[in-house]
C-alpha atoms as a PDB file:
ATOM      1  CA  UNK A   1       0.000   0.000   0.000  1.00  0.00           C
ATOM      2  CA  UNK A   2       3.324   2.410  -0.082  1.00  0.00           C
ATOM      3  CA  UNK A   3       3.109   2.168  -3.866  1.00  0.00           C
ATOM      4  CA  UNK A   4       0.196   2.861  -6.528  1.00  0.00           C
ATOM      5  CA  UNK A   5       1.659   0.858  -8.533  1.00  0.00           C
ATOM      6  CA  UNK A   6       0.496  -3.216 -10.331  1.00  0.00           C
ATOM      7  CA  UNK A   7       1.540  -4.915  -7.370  1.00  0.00           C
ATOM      8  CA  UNK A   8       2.371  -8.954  -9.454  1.00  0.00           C
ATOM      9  CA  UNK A   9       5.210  -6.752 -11.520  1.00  0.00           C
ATOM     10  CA  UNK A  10       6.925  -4.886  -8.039  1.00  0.00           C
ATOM     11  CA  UNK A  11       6.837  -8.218  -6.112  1.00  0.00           C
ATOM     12  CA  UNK A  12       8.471  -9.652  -8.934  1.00  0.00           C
ATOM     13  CA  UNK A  13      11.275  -6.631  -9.179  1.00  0.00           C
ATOM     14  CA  UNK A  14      11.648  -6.514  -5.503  1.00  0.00           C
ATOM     15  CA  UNK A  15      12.383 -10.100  -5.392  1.00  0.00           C
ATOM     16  CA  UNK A  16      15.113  -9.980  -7.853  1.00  0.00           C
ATOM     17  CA  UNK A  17      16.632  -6.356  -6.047  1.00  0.00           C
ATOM     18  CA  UNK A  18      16.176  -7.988  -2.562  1.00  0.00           C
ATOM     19  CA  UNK A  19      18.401 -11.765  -4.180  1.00  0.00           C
ATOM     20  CA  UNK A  20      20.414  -9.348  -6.342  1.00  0.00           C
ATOM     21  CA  UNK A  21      21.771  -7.065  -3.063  1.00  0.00           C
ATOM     22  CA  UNK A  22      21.586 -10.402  -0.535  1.00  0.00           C
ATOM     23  CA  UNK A  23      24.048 -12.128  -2.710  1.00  0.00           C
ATOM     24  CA  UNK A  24      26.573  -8.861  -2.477  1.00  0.00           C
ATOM     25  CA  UNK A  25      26.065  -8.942   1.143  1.00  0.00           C
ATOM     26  CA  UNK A  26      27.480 -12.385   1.075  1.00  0.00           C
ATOM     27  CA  UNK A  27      29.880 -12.166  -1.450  1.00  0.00           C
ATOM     28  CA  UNK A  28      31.567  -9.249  -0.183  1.00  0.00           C
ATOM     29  CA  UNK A  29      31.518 -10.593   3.088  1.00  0.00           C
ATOM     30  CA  UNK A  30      33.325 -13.960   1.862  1.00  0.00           C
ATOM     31  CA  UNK A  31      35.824 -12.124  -0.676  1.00  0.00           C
ATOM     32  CA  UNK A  32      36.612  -9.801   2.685  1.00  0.00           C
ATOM     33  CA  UNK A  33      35.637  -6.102   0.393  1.00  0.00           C
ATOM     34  CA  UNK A  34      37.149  -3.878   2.758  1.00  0.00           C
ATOM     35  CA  UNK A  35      36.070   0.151   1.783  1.00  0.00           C
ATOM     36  CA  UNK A  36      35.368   2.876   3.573  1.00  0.00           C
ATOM     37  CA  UNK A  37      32.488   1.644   6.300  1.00  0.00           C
ATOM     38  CA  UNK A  38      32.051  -1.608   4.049  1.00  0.00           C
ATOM     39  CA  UNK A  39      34.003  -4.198   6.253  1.00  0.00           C
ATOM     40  CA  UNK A  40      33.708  -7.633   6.445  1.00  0.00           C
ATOM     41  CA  UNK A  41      32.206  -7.506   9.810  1.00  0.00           C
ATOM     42  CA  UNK A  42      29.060  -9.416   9.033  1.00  0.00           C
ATOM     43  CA  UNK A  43      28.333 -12.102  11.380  1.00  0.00           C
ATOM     44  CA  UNK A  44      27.075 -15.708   9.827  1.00  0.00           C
ATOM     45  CA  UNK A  45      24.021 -15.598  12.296  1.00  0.00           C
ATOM     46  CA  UNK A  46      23.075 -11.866  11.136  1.00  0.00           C
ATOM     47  CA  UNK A  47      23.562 -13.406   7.344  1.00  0.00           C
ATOM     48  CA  UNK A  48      21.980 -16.639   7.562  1.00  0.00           C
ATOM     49  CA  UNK A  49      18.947 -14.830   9.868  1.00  0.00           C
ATOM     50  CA  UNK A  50      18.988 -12.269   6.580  1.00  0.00           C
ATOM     51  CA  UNK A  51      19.129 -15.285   3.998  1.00  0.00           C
ATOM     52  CA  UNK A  52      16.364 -17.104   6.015  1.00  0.00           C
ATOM     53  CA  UNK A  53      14.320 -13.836   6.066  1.00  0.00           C
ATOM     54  CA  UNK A  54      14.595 -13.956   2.095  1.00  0.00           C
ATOM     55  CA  UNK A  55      12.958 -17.211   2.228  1.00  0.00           C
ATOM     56  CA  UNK A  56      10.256 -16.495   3.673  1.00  0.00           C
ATOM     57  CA  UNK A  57       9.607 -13.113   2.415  1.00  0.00           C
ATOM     58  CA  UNK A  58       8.966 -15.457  -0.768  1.00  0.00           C
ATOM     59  CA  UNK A  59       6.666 -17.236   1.194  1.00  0.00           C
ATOM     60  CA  UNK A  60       4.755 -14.613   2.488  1.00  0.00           C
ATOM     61  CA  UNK A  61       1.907 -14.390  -0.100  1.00  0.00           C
ATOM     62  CA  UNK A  62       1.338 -18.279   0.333  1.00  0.00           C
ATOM     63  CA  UNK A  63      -1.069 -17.556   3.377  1.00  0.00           C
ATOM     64  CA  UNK A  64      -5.090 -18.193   3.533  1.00  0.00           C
ATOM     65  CA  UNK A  65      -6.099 -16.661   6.365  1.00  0.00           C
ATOM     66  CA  UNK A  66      -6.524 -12.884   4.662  1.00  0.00           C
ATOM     67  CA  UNK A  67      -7.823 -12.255   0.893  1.00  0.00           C
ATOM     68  CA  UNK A  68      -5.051 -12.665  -1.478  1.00  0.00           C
ATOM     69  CA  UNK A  69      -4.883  -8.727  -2.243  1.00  0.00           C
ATOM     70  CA  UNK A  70      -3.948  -8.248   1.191  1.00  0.00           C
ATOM     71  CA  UNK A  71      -1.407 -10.434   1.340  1.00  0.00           C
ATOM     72  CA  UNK A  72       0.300  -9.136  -1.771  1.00  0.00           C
ATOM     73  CA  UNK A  73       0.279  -5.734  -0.586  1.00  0.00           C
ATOM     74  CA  UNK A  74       1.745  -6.562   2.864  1.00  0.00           C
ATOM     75  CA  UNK A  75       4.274  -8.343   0.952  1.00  0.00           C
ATOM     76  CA  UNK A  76       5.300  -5.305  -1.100  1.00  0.00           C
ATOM     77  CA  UNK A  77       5.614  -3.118   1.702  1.00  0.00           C
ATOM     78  CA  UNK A  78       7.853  -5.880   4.028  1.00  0.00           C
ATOM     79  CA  UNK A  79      10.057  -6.503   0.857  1.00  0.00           C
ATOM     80  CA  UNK A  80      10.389  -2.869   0.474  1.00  0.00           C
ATOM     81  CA  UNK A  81      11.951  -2.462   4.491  1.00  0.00           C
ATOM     82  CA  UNK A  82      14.260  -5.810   3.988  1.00  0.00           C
ATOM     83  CA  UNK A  83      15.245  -4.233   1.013  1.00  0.00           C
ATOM     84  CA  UNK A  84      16.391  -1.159   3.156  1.00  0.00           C
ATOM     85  CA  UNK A  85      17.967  -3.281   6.301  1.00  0.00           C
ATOM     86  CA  UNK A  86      19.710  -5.094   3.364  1.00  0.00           C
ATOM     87  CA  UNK A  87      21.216  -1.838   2.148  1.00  0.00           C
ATOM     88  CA  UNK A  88      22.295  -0.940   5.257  1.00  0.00           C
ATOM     89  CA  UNK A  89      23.353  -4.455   6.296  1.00  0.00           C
ATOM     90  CA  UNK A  90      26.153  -4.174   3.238  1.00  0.00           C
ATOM     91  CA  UNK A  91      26.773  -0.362   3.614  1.00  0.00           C
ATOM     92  CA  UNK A  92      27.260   0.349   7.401  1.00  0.00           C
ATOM     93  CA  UNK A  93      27.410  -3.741   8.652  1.00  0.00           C
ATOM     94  CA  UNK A  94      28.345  -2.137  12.185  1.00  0.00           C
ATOM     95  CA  UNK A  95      24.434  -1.517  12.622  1.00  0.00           C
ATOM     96  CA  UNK A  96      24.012  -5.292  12.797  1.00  0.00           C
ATOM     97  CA  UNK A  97      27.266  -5.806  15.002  1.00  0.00           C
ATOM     98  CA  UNK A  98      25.945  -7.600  18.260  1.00  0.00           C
ATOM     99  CA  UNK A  99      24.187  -6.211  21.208  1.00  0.00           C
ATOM    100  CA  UNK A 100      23.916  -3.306  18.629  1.00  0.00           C
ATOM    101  CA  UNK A 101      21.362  -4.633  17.129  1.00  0.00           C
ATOM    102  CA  UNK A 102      19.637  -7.039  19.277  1.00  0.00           C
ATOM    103  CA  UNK A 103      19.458  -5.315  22.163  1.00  0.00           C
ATOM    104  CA  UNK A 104      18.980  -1.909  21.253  1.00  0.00           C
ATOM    105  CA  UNK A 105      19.082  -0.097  18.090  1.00  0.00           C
ATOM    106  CA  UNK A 106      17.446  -2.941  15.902  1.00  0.00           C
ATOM    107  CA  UNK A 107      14.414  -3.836  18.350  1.00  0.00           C
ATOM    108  CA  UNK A 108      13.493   0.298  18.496  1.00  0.00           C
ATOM    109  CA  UNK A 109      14.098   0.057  14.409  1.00  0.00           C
ATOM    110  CA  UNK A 110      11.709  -3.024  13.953  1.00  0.00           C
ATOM    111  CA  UNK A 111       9.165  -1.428  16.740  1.00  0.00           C
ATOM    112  CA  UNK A 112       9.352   1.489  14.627  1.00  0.00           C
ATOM    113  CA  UNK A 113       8.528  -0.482  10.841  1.00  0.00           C
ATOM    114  CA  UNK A 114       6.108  -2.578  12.612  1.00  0.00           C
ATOM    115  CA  UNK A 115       4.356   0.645  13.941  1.00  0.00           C
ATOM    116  CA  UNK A 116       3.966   2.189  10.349  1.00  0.00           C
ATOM    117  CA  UNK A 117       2.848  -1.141   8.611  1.00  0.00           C
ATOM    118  CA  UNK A 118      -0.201  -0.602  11.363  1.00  0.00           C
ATOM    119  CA  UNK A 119      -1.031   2.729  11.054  1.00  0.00           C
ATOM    120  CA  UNK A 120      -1.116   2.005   7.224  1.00  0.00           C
ATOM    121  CA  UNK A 121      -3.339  -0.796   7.690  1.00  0.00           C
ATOM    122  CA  UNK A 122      -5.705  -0.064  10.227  1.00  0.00           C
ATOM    123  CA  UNK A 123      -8.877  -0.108   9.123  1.00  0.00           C
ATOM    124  CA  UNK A 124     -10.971   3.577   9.488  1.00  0.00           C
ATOM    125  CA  UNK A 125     -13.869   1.474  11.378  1.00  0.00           C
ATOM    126  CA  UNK A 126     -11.499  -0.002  14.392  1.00  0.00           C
ATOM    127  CA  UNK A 127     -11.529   1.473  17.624  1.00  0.00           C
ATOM    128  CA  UNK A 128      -7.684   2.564  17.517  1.00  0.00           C
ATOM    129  CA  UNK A 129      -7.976   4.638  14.429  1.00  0.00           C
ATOM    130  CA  UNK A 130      -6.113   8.163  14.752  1.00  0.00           C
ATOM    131  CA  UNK A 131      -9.449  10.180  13.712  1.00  0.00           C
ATOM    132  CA  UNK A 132      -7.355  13.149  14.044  1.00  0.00           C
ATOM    133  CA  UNK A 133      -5.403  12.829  11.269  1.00  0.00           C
ATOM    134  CA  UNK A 134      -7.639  13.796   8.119  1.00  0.00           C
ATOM    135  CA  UNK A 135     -10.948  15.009   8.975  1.00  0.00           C
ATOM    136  CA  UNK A 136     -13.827  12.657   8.617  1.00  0.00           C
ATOM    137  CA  UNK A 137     -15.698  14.356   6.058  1.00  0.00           C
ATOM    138  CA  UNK A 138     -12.642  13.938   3.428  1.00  0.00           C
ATOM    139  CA  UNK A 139     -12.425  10.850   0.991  1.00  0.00           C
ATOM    140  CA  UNK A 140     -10.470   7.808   1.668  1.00  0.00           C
ATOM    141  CA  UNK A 141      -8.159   8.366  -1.089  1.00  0.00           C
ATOM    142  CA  UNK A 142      -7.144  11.707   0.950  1.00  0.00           C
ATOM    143  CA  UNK A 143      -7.185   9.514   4.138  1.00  0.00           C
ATOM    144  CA  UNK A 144      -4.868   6.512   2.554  1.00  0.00           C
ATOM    145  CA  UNK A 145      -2.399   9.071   1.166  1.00  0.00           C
ATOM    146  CA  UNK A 146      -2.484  10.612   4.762  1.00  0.00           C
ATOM    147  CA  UNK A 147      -1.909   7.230   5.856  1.00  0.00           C
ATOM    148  CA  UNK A 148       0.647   6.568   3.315  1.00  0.00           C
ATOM    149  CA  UNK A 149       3.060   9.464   4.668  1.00  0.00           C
ATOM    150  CA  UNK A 150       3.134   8.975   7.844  1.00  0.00           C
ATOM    151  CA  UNK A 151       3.751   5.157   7.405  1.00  0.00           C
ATOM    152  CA  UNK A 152       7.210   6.775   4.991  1.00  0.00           C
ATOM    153  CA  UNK A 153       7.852   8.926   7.868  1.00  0.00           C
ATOM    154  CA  UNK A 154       7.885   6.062  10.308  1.00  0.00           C
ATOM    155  CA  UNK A 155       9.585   3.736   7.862  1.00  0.00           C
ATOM    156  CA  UNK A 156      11.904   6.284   6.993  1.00  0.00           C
ATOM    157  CA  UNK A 157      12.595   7.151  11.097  1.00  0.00           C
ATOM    158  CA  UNK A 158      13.512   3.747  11.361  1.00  0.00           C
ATOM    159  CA  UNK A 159      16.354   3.435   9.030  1.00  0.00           C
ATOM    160  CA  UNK A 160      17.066   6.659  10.766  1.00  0.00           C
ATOM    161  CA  UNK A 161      17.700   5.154  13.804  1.00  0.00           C
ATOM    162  CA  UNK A 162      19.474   2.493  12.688  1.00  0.00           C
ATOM    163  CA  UNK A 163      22.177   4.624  11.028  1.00  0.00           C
ATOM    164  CA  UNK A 164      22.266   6.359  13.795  1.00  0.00           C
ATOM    165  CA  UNK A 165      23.493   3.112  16.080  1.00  0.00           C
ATOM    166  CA  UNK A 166      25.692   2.520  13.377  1.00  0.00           C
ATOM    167  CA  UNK A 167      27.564   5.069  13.113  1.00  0.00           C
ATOM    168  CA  UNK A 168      27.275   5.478  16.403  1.00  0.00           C
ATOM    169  CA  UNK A 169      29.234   2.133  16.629  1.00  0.00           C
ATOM    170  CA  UNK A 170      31.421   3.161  13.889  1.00  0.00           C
ATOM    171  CA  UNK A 171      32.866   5.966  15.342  1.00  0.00           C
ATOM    172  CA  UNK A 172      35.717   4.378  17.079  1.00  0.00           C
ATOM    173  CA  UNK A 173      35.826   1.506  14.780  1.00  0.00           C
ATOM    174  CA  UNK A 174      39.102   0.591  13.220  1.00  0.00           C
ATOM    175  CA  UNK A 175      39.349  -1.127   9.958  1.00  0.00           C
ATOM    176  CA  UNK A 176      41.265  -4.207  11.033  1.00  0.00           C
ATOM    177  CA  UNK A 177      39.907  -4.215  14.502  1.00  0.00           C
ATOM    178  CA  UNK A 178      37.457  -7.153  13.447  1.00  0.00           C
ATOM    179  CA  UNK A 179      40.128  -8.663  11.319  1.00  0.00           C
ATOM    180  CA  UNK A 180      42.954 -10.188  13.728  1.00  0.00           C
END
């Protein structure tokens, strides 16, 4: 629901950018690309929980429990944010560098995507719906692009906030240091 666009033909590209940018993750990681912040830092359980997320991002659409546009949609938008954690997986890898990551910086991050996939798909009828937003006399195509930005905003924030931990964690990070 980020895009306007067919949704069968941007699964399809997102697919091949999301395989296309895993398989540099791994490959520099195993030819050891060392430039600028690019370091071959990357753990094998942040890569093989990143390879496994792949999976099952192509999976995703394979579920009968809500109607098949739904699911499509939701799988845009999720392929969309792994496609940004994987740019910033092979860009700044110190993001992703232990207790970075799990225990702070990554949780806030996924709290944060998680938080805009809702507001974008919360229905207008539940209880939880922020009514202040667009007024309630305006159409629901003004509503869903209301809904729209602020789900980029959070989405957006998130990244945010993971560059922020790591560069944060880059600061007094020296090329070799993970390379004895």
């Amino acid at each position: 629901m980020l895009f306007n666009t067919e949704i069968t033909s941007l699964t399809r590209l997102l697919r091949v950018y999301n395989g296309l940018l895993l398989s540099l993750v791994w490959l520099v990681q195993i030819l050891g690309v060392k430039w600028l912040f690019v370091q071959p830092i990357r753990s094998l359980t942040v890569l093989l929980i990143f390879t496994v997320g792949y999976f099952l991002l192509g999976m995703l659409p394979l579920g009968t429990r809500y109607g098949a546009a739904f699911r499509r949609k939701l799988t845009v938008d999720i392929a969309v944010i792994y496609l940004l954690y994987l740019g910033v997986l092979l860009f700044l890898p110190q993001a992703f560098i232990g207790r970075n990551f799990f225990d702070g910086n990554g949780i806030v991050s996924t709290f944060i995507d998680f938080f805009g996939l809702v507001i974008l798909y919360m229905p207008e009828e539940s209880p939880g719906y922020f009514h202040f937003l667009p007024t309630p006399h305006q159409s629901r195509f003004i509503k869903l692009r209301y809904r729209r930005i602020i789900a980029i905003i959070f989405i957006g924030l998130s990244v945010a906030w993971l560059l922020n931990g790591g560069i944060a964690n880059g600061v007094g990070f020296k090329v070799d240091q993970y390379n004895v």
